[in-house]
PDB file of N, CA and C in Angstrom:
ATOM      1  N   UNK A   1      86.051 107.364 120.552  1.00  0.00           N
ATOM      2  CA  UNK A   1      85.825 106.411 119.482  1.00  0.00           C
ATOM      3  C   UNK A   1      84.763 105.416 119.948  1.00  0.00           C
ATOM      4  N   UNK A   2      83.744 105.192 119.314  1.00  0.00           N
ATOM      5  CA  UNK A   2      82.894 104.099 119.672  1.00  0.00           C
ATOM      6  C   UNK A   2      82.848 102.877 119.986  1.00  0.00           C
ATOM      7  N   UNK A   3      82.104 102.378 120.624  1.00  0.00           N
ATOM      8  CA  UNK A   3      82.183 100.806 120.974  1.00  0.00           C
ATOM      9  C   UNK A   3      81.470  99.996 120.224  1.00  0.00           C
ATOM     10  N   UNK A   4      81.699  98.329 119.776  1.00  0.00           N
ATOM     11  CA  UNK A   4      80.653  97.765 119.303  1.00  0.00           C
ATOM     12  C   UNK A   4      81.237  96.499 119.599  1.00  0.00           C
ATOM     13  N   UNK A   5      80.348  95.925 120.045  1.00  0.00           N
ATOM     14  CA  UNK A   5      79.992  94.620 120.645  1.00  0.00           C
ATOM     15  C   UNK A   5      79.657  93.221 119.096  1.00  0.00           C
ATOM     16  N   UNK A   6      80.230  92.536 118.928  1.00  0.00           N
ATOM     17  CA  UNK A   6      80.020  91.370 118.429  1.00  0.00           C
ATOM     18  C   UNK A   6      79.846  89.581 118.886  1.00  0.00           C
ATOM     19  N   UNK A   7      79.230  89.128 117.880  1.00  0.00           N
ATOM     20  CA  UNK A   7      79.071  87.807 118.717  1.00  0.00           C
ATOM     21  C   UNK A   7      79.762  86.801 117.573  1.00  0.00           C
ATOM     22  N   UNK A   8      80.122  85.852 117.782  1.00  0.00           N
ATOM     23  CA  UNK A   8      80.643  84.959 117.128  1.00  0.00           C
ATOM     24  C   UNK A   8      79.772  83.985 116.376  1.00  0.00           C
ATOM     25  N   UNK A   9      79.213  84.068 115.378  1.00  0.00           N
ATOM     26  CA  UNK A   9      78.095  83.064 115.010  1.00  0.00           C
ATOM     27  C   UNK A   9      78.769  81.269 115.333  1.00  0.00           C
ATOM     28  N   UNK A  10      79.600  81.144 114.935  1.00  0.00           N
ATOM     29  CA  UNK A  10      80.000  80.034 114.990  1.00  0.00           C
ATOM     30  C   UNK A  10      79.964  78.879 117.095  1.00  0.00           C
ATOM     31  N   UNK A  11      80.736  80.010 117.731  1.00  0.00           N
ATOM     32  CA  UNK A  11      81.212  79.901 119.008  1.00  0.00           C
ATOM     33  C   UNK A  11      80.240  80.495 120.159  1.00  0.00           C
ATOM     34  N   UNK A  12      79.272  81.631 119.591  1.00  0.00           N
ATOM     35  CA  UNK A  12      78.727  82.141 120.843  1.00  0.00           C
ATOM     36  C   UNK A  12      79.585  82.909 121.626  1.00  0.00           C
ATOM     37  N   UNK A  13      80.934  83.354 121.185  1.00  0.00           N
ATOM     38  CA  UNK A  13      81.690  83.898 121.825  1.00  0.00           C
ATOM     39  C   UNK A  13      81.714  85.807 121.880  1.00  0.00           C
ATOM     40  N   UNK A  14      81.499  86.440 123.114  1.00  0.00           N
ATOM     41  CA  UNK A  14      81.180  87.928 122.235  1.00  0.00           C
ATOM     42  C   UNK A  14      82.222  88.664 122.944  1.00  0.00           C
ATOM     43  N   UNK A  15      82.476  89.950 121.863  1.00  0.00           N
ATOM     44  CA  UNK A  15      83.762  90.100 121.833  1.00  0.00           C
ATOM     45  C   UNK A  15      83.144  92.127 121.811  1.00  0.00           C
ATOM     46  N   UNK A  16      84.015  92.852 122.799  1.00  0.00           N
ATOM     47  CA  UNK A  16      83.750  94.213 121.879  1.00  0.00           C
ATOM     48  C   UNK A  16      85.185  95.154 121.606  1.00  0.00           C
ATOM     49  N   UNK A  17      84.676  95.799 120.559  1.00  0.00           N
ATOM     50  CA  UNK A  17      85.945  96.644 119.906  1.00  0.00           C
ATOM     51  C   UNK A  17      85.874  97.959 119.722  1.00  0.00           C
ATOM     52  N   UNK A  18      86.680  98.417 119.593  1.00  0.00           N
ATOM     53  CA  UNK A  18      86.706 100.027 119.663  1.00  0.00           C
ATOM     54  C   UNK A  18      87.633 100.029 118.524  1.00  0.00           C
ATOM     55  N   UNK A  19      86.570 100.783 117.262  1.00  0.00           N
ATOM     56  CA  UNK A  19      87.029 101.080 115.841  1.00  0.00           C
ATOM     57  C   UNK A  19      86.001 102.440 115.385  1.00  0.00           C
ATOM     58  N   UNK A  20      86.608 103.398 114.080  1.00  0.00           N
ATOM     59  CA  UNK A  20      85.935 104.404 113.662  1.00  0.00           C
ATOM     60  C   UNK A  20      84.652 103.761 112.559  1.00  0.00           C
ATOM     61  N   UNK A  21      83.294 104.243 112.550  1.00  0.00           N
ATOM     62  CA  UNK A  21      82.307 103.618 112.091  1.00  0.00           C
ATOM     63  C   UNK A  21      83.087 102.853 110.238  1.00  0.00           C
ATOM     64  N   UNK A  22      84.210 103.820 109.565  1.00  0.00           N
ATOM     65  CA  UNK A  22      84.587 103.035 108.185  1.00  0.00           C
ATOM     66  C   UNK A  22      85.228 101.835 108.702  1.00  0.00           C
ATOM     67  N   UNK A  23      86.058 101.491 109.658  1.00  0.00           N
ATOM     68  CA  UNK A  23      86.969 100.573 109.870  1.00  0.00           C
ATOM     69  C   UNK A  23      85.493  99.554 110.524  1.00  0.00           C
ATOM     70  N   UNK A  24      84.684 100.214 110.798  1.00  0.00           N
ATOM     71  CA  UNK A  24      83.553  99.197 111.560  1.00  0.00           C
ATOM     72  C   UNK A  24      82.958  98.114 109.801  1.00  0.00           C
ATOM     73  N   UNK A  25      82.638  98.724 108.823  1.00  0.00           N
ATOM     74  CA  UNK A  25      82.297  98.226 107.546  1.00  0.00           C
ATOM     75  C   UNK A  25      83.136  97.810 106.815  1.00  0.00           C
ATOM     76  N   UNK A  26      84.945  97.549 107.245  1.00  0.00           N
ATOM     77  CA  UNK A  26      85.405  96.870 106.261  1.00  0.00           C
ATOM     78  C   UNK A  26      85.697  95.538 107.730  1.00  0.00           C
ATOM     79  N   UNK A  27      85.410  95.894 108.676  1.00  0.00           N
ATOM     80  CA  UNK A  27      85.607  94.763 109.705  1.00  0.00           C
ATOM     81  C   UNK A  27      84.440  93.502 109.697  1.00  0.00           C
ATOM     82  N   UNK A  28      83.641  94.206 109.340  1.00  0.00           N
ATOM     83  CA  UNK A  28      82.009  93.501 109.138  1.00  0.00           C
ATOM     84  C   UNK A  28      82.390  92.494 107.588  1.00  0.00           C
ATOM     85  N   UNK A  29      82.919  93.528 106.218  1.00  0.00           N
ATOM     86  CA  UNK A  29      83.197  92.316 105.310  1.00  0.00           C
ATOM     87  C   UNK A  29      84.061  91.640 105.678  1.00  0.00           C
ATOM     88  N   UNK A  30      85.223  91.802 106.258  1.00  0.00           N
ATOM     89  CA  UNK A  30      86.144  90.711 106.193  1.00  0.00           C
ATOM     90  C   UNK A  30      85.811  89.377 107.780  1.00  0.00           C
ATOM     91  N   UNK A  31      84.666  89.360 108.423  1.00  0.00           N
ATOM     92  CA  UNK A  31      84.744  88.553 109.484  1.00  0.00           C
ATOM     93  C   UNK A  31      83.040  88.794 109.121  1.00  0.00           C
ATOM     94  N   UNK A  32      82.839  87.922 108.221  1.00  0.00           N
ATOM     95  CA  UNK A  32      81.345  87.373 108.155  1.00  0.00           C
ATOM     96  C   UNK A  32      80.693  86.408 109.193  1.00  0.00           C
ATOM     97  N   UNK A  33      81.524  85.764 110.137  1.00  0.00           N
ATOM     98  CA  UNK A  33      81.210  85.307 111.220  1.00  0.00           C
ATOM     99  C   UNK A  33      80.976  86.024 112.149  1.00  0.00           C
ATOM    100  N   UNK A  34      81.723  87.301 112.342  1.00  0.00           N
ATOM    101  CA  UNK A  34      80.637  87.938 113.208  1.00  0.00           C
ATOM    102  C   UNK A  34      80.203  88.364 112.982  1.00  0.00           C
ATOM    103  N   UNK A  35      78.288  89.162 113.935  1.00  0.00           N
ATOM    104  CA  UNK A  35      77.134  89.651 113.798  1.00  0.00           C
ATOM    105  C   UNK A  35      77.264  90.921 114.800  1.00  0.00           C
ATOM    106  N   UNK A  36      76.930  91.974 114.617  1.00  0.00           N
ATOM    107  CA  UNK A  36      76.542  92.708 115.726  1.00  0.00           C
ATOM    108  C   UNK A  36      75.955  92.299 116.606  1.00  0.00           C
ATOM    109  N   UNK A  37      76.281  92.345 118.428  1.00  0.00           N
ATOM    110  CA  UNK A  37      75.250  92.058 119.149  1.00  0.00           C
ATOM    111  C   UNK A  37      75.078  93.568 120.054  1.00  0.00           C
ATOM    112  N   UNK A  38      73.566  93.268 120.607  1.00  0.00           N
ATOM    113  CA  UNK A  38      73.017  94.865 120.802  1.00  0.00           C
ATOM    114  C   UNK A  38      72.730  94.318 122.761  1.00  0.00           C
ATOM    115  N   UNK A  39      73.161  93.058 123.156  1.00  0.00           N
ATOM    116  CA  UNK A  39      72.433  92.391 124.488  1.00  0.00           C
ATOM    117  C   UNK A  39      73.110  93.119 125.349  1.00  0.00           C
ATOM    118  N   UNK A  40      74.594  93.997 125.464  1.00  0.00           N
ATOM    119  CA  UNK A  40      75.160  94.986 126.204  1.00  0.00           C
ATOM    120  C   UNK A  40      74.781  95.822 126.374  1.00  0.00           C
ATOM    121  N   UNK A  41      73.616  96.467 126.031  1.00  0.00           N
ATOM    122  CA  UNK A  41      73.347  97.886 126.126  1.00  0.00           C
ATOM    123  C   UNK A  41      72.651  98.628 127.340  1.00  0.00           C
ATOM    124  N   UNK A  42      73.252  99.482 127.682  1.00  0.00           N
ATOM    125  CA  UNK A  42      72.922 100.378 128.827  1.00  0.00           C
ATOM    126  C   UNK A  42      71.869 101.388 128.892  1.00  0.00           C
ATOM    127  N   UNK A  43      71.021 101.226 129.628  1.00  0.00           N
ATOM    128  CA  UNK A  43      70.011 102.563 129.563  1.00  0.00           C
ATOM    129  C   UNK A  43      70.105 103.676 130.897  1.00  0.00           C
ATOM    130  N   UNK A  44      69.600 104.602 130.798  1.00  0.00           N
ATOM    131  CA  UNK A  44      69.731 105.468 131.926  1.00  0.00           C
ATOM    132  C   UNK A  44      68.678 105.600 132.486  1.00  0.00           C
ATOM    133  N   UNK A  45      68.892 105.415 133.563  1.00  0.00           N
ATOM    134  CA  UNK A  45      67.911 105.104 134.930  1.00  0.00           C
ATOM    135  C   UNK A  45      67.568 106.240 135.026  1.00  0.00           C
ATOM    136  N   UNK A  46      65.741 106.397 135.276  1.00  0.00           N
ATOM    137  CA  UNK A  46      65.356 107.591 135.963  1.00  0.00           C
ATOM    138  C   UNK A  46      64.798 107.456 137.559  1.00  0.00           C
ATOM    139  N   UNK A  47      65.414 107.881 138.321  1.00  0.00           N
ATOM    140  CA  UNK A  47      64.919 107.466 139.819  1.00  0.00           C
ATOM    141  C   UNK A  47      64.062 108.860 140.154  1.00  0.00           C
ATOM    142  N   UNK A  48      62.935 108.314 140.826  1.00  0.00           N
ATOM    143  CA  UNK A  48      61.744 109.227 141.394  1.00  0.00           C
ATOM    144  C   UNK A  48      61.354 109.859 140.295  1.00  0.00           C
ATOM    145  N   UNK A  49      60.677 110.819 140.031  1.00  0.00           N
ATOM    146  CA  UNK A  49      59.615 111.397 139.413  1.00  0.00           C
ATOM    147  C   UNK A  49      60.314 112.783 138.264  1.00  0.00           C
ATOM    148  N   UNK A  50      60.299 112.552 137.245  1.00  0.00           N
ATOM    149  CA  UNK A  50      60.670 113.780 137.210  1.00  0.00           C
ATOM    150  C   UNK A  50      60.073 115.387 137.501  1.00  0.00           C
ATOM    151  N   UNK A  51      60.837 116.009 137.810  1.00  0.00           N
ATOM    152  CA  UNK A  51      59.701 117.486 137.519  1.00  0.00           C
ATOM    153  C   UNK A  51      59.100 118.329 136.429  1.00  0.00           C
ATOM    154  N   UNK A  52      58.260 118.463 136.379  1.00  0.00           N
ATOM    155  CA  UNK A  52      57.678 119.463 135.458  1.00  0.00           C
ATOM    156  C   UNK A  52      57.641 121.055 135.915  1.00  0.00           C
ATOM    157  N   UNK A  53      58.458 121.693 134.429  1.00  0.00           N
ATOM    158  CA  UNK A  53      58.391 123.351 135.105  1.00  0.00           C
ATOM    159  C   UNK A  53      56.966 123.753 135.477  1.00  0.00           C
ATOM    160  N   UNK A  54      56.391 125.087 135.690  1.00  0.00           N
ATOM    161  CA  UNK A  54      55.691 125.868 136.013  1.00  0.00           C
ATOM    162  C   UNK A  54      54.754 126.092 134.041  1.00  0.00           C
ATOM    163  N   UNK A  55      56.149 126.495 133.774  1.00  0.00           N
ATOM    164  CA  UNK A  55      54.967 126.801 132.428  1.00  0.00           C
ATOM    165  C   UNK A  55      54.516 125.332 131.429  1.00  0.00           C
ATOM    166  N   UNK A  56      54.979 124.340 131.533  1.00  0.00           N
ATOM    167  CA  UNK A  56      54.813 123.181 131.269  1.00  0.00           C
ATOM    168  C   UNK A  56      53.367 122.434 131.945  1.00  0.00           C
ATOM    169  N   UNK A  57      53.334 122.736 133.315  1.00  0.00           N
ATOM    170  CA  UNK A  57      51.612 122.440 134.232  1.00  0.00           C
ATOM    171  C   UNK A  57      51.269 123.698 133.795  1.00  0.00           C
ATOM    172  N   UNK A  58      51.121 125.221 133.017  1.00  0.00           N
ATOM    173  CA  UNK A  58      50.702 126.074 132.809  1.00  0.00           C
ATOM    174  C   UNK A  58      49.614 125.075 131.323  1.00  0.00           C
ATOM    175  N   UNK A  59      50.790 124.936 130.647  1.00  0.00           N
ATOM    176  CA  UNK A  59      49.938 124.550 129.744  1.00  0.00           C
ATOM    177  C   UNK A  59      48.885 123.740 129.473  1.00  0.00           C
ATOM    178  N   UNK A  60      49.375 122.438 130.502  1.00  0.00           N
ATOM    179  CA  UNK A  60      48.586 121.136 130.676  1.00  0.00           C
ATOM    180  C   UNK A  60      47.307 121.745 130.955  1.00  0.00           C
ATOM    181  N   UNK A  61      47.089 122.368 132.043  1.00  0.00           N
ATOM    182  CA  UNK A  61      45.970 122.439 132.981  1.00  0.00           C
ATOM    183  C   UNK A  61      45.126 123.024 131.805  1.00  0.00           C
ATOM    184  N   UNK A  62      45.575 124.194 130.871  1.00  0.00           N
ATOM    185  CA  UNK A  62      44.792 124.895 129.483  1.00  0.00           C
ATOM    186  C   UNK A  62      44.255 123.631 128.912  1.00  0.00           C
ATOM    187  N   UNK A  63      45.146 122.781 128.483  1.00  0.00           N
ATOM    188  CA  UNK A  63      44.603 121.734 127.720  1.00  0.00           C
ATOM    189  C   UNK A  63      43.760 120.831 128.474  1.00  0.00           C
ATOM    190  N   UNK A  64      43.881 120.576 129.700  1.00  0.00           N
ATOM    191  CA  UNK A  64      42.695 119.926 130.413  1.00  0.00           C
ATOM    192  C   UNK A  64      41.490 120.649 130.357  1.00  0.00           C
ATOM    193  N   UNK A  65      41.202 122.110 130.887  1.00  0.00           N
ATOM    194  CA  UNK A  65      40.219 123.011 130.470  1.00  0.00           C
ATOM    195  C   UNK A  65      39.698 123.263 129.090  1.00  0.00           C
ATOM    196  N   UNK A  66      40.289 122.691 128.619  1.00  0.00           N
ATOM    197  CA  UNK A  66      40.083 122.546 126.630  1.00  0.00           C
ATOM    198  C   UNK A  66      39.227 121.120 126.245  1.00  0.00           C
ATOM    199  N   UNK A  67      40.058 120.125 126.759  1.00  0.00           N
ATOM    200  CA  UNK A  67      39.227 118.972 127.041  1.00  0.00           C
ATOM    201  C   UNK A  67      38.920 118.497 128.834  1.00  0.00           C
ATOM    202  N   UNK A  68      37.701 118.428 129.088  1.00  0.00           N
ATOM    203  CA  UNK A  68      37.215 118.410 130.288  1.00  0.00           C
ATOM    204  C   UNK A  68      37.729 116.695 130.749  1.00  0.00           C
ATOM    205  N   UNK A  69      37.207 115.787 129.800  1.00  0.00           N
ATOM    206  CA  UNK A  69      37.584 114.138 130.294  1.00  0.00           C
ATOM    207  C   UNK A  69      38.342 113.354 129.303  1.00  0.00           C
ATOM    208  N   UNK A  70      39.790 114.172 129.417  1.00  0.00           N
ATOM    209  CA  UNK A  70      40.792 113.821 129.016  1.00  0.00           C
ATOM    210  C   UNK A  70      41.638 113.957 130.374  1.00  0.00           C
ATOM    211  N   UNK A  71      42.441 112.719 131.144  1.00  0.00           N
ATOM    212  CA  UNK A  71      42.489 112.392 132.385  1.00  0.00           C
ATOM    213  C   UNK A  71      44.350 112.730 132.700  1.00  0.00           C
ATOM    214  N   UNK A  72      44.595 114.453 132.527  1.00  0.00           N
ATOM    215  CA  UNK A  72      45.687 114.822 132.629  1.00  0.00           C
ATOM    216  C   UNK A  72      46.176 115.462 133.675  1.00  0.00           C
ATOM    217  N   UNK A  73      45.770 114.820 134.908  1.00  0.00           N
ATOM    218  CA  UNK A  73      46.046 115.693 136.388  1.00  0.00           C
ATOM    219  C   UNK A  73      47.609 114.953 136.841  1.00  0.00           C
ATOM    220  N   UNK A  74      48.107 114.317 136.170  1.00  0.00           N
ATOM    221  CA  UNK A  74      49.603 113.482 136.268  1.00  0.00           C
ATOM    222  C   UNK A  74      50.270 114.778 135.994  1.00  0.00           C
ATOM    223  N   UNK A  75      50.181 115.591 135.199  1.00  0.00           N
ATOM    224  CA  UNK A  75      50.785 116.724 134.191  1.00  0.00           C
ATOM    225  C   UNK A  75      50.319 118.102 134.878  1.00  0.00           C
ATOM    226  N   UNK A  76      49.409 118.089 135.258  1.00  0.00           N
ATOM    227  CA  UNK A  76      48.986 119.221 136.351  1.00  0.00           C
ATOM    228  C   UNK A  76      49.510 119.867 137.868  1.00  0.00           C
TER     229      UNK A  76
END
């Protein structure tokens, strides 16, 4: 079941809940004081480089040979 994070317009106070997205829209009319807040949110870290397959630099390098000074040796 999903999470969603709210803030208290009044208090600054933030609060999160775990409800199904309909119970999320009758929770929203009946508590007009709170707002969605989005300042919790998590991203996923990419550490070091990713890799590129074989046929993926197959292609690049075509398209570099297609355009000569278009500066795609990152992809190569």
């Amino acid at each position: 079941m999903p999470r969603y994070d709210f803030i208290n317009k009044k208090t600054g106070e933030i609060i999160e809940l775990t409800m199904s997205m309909t119970k999320l829209d009758k929770y929203k009319e009946d508590n007009p004081d709170m707002e969605r807040y989005f300042g919790n949110q998590y991203t996923d870290a990419v550490y070091g480089k990713p890799k590129s397959d074989d046929g993926f630099k197959e292609v690049m390098s075509k398209v570099q040979s297609a355009h000569p000074l278009a500066n795609l040796s990152r992809f190569t």
